[in-house]
Protein backbone atom coordinates (compact mmCIF):
# COMPACT_ATOMS: atom_id res chain seq x y z
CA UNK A 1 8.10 29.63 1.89
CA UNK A 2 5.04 29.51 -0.93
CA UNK A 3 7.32 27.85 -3.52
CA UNK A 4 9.00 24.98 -0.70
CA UNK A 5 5.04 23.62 -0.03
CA UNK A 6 2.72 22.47 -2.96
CA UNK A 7 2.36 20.64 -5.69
CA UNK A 8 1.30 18.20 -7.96
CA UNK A 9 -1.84 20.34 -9.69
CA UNK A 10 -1.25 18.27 -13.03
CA UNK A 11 -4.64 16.79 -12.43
CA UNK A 12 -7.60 18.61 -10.52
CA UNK A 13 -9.13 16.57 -7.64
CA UNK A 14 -11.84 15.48 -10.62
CA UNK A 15 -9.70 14.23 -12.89
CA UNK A 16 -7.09 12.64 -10.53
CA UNK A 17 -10.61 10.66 -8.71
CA UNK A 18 -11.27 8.97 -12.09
CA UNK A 19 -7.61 8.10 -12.85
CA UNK A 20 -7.04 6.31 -9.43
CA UNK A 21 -10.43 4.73 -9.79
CA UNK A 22 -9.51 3.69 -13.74
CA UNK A 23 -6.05 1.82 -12.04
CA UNK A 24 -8.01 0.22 -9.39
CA UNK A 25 -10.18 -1.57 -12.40
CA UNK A 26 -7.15 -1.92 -13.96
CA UNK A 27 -5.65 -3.77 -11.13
CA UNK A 28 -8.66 -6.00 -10.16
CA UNK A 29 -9.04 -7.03 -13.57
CA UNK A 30 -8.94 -10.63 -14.19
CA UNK A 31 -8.91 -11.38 -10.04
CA UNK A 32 -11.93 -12.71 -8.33
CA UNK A 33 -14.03 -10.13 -6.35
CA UNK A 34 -14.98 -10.59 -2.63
CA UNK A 35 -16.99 -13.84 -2.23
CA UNK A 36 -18.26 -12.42 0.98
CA UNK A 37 -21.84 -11.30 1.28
CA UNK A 38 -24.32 -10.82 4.40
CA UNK A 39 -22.53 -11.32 8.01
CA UNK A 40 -20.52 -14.13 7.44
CA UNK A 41 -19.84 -17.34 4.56
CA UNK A 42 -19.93 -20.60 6.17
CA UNK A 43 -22.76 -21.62 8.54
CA UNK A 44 -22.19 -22.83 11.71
CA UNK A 45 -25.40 -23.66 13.94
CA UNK A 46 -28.91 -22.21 14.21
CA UNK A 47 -30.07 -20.58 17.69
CA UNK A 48 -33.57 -19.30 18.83
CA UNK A 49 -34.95 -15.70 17.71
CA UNK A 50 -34.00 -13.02 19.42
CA UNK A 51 -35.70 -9.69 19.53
CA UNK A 52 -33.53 -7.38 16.33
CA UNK A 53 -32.68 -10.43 14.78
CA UNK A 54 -33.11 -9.98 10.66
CA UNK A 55 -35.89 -11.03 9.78
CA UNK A 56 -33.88 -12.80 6.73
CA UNK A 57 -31.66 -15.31 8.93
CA UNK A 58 -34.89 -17.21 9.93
CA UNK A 59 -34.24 -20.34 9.80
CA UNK A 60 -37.35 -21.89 8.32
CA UNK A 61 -36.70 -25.29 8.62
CA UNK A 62 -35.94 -25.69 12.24
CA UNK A 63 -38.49 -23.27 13.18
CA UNK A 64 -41.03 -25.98 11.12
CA UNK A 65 -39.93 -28.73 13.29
CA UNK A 66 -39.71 -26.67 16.69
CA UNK A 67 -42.71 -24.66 16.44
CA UNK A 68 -39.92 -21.63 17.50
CA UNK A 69 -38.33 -19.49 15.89
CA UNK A 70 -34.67 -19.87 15.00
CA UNK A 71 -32.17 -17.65 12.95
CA UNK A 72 -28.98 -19.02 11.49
CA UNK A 73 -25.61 -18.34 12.59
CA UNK A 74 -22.50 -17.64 10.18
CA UNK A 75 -18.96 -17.68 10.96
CA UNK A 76 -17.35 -14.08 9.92
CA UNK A 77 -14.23 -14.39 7.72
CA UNK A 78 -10.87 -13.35 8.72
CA UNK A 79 -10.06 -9.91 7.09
CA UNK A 80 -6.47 -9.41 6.50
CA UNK A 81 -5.94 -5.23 7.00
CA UNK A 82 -3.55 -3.67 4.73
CA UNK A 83 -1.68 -0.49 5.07
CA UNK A 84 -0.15 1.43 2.62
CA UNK A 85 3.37 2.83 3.87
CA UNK A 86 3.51 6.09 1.52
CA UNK A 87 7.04 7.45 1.20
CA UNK A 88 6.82 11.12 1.06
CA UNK A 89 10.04 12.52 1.71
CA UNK A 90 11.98 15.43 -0.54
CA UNK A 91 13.68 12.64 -2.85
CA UNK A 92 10.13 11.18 -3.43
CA UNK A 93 9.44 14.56 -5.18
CA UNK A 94 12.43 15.52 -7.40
CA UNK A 95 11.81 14.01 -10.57
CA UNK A 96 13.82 13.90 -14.19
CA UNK A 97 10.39 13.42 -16.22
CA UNK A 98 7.30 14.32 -15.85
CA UNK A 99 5.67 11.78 -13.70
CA UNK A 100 7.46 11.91 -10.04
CA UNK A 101 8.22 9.03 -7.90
CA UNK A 102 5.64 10.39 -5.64
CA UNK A 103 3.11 11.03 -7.80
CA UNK A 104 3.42 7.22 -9.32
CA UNK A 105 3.57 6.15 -5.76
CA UNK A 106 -0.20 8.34 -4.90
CA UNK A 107 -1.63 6.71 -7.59
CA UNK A 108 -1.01 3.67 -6.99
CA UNK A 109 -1.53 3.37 -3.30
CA UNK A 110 -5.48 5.09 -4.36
CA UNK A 111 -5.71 2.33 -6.70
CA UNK A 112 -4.60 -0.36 -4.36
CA UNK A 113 -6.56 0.71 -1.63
CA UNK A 114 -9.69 0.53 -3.87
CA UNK A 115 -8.77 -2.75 -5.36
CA UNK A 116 -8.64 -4.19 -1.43
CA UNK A 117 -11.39 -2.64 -0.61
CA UNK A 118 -13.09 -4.37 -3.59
CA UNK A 119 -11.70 -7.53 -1.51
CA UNK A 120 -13.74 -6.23 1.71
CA UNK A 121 -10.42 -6.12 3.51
CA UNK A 122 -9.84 -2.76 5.18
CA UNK A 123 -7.20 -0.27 4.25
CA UNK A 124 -4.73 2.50 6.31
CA UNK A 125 -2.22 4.52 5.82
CA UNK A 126 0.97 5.72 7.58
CA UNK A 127 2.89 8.22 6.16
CA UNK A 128 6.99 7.43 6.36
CA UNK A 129 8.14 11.36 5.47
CA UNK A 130 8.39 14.04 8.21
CA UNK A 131 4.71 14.67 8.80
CA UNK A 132 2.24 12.59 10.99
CA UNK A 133 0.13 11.12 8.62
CA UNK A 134 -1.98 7.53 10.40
CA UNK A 135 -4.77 6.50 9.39
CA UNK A 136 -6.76 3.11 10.84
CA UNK A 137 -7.94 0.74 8.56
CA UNK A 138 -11.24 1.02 7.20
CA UNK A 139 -13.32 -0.53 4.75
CA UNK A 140 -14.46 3.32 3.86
CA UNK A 141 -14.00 4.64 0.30
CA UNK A 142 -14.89 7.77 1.06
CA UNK A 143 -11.58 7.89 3.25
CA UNK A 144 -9.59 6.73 0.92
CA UNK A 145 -10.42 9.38 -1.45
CA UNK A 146 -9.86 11.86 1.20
CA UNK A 147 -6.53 11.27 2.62
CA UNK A 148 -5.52 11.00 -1.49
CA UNK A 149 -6.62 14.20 -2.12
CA UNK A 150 -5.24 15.22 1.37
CA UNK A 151 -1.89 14.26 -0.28
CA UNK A 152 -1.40 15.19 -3.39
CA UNK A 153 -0.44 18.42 -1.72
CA UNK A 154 3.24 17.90 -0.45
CA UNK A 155 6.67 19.51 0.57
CA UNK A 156 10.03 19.67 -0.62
CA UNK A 157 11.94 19.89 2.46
CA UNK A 158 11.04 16.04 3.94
CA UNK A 159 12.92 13.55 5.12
CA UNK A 160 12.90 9.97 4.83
CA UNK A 161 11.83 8.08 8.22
CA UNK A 162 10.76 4.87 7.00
CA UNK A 163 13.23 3.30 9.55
CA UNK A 164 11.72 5.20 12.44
CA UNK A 165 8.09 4.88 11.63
CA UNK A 166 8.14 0.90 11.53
CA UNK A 167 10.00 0.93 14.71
CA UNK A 168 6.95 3.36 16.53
CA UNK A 169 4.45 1.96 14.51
CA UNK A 170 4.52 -1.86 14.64
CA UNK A 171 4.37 -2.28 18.50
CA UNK A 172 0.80 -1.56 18.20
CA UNK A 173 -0.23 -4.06 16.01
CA UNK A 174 -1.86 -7.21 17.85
CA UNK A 175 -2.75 -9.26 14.53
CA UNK A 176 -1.05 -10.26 11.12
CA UNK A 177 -0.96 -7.50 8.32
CA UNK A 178 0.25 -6.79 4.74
CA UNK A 179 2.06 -4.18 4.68
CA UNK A 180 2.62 -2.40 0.99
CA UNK A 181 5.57 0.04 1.06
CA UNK A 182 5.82 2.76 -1.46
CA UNK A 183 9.22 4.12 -1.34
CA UNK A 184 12.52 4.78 -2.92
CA UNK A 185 14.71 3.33 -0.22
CA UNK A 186 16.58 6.08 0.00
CA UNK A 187 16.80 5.62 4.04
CA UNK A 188 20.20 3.88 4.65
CA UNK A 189 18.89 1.70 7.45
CA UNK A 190 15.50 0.79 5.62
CA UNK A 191 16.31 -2.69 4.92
CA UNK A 192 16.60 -3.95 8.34
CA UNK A 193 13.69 -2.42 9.43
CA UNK A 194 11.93 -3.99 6.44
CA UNK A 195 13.82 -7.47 6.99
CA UNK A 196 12.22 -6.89 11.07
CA UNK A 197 9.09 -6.31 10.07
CA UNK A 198 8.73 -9.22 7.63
CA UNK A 199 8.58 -11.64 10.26
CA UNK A 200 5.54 -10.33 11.83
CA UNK A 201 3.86 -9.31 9.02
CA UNK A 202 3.40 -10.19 5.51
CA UNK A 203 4.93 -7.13 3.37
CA UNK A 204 5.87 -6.43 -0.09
CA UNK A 205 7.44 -3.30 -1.38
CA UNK A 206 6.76 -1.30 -4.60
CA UNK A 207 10.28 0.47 -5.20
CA UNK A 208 10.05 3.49 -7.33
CA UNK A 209 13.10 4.57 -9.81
CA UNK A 210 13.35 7.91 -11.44
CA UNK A 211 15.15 7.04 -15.17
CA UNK A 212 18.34 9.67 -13.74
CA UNK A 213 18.98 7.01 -10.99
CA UNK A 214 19.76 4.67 -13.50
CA UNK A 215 21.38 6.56 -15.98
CA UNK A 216 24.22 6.68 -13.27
CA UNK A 217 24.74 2.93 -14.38
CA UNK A 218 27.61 4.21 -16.93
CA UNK A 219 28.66 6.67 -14.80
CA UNK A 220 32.30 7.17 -13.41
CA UNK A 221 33.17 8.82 -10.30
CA UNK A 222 30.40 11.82 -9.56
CA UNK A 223 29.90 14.70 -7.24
CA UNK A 224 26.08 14.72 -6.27
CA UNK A 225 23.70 16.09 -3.31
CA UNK A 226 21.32 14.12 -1.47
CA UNK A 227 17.55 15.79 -1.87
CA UNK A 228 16.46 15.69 1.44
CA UNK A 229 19.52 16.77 3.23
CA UNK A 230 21.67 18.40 0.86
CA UNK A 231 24.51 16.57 1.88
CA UNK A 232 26.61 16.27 -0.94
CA UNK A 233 29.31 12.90 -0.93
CA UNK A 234 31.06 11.12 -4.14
CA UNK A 235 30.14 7.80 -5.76
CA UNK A 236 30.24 5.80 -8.71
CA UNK A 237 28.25 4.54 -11.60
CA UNK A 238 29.07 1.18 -11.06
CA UNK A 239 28.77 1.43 -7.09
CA UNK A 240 24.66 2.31 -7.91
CA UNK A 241 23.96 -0.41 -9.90
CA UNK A 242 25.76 -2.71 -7.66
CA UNK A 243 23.50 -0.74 -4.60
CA UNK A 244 20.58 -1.39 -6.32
CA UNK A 245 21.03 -5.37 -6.92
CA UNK A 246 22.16 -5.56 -3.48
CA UNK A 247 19.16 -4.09 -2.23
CA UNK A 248 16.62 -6.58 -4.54
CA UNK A 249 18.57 -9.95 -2.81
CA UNK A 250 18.21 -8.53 0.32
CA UNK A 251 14.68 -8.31 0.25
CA UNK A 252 14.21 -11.25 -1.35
CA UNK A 253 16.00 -13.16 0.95
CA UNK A 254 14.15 -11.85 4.18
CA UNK A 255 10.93 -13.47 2.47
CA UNK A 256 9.77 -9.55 1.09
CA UNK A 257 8.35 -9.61 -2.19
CA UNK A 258 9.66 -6.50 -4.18
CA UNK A 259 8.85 -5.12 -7.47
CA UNK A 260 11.67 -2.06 -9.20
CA UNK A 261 9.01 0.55 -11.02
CA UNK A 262 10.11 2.74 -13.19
CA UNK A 263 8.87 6.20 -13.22
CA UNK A 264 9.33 6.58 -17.24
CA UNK A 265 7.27 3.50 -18.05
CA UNK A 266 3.61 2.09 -17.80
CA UNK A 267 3.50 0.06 -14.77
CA UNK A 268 0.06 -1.51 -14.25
CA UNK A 269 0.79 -4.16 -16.14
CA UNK A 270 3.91 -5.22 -14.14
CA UNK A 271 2.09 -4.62 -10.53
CA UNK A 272 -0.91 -6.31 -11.69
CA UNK A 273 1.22 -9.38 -12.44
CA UNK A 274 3.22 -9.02 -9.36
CA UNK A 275 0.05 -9.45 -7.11
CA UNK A 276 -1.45 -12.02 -9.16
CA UNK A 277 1.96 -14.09 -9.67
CA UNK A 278 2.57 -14.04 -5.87
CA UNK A 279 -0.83 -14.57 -4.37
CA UNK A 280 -0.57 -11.34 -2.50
CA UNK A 281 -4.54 -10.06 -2.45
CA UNK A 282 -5.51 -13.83 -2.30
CA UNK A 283 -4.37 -13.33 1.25
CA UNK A 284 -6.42 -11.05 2.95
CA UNK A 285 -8.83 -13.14 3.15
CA UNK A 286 -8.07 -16.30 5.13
């Protein structure tokens, strides 16, 4: 079973470190950083000293006037959580080029964690493959680091369950999110669990596209196997194509902001734009 388990060695855990941190620059680049320093931004009323207080919340001038001392109070800002749904089923894996849709997909989510982080709004993880992979948010970049490294050892043999996770996963959440999916789609029900879960949350999904999947554009009628099951069925060419545009209105109608990447072209670029063009890290801060 050695040769069904791991992979993606290209880079050591070194090199691939300083690549996610590079996109995460990349990414923030030209976006403002977190105005949010000490306990809180906006002040809302001054109260007397007690003992543990911070010495640096004293509030001089009241304690002038009062003869006691008072410390200022701040009101916390709201910290939108993100999590990063990480597609790693088998079809995630197979890969025409050298880059994989899975490996695009890692990097990314490492560099958009950092980038949030950057934002001081806290970042977790669910895995949507076979494996139980859920991680809380956290504004910890040491985690982040770890459960990337954690995955850029993988499997061949998953399935997709991006349906099935967002039904057992959102019943626990009690507050707004952005949700970030990093997926191929390649779970036939996916879309109305998406559509579902954009009206709770706000969500955007980062689509990945090996260069094969749309070289069946010209296609005629094919034989082909599915990755993760090995079911094999026929299609068309034309039928893909026509799949894939259906599958871009869809989301866009439901209010889910989607971006096609493909896995034979520089992307950072394109998803930098797509967050700045749509306002999506201006919102976890509100």
């Amino acid at each position: 079973m050695e040769g069904a388990l791991d992979r993606l060695e290209l880079l050591d855990a070194r090199q691939f470190s300083i690549v996610v941190r590079r996109l995460a620059d990349s990414l923030s680049y030209g976006t403002d950083r977190s105005p949010f320093l000490g306990t809180g931004v906006e002040y809302v009323q001054s109260r007397p000293y007690q003992p543990g207080d911070p010495v640096r919340a004293i509030d001089w001038r009241i304690t002038a006037r009062t003869g006691r001392f008072h410390v200022k109070e701040y009101e916390s800002p709201k910290r939108m959580p993100v999590y990063l749904l990480i597609d790693t089923s088998a079809s995630m894996t197979i890969s025409s080029v050298r880059r994989s849709k899975y490996e695009t997909a890692l990097f990314l989510a490492g560099g958009l964690a950092l980038a949030c982080l950057e934002r001081v709004s806290p970042v977790g993880v669910l895995g949507v493959g076979d494996r139980s992979l859920r991680i809380r948010p956290s504004l910890s970049k040491t985690q982040v680091m770890e459960w990337l490294l954690m995955l850029r050892r993988f499997r061949y043999d998953e399935t997709t369950r991006l349906t099935e996770r967002i039904a057992e996963f959102t019943p626990s959440l009690s507050h707004r999110v952005l949700m970030i999916v990093l997926s191929d789609l390649h779970d036939p029900n996916s879309l109305t669990a998406l559509k579902h879960l954009a009206q709770r949350h706000d969500c955007a999904v980062l689509q990945l596209q090996d260069p094969a999947e749309v070289g069946l554009r010209g296609a005629g009628l094919m034989r082909v196997r599915e990755a993760e099951t090995g079911r094999e069925f026929s299609t068309h060419g034309r039928r893909e194509h026509t799949r894939q545009e259906s599958t871009k209105s869809a989301l866009r109608t439901s209010g889910i902001d989607h971006l096609l990447i493909r896995t034979d072209r520089s992307y950072v670029h394109s998803v930098r734009h797509f967050f700045e063009s749509r306002g999506l890290l201006g919102r976890l801060a509100r």
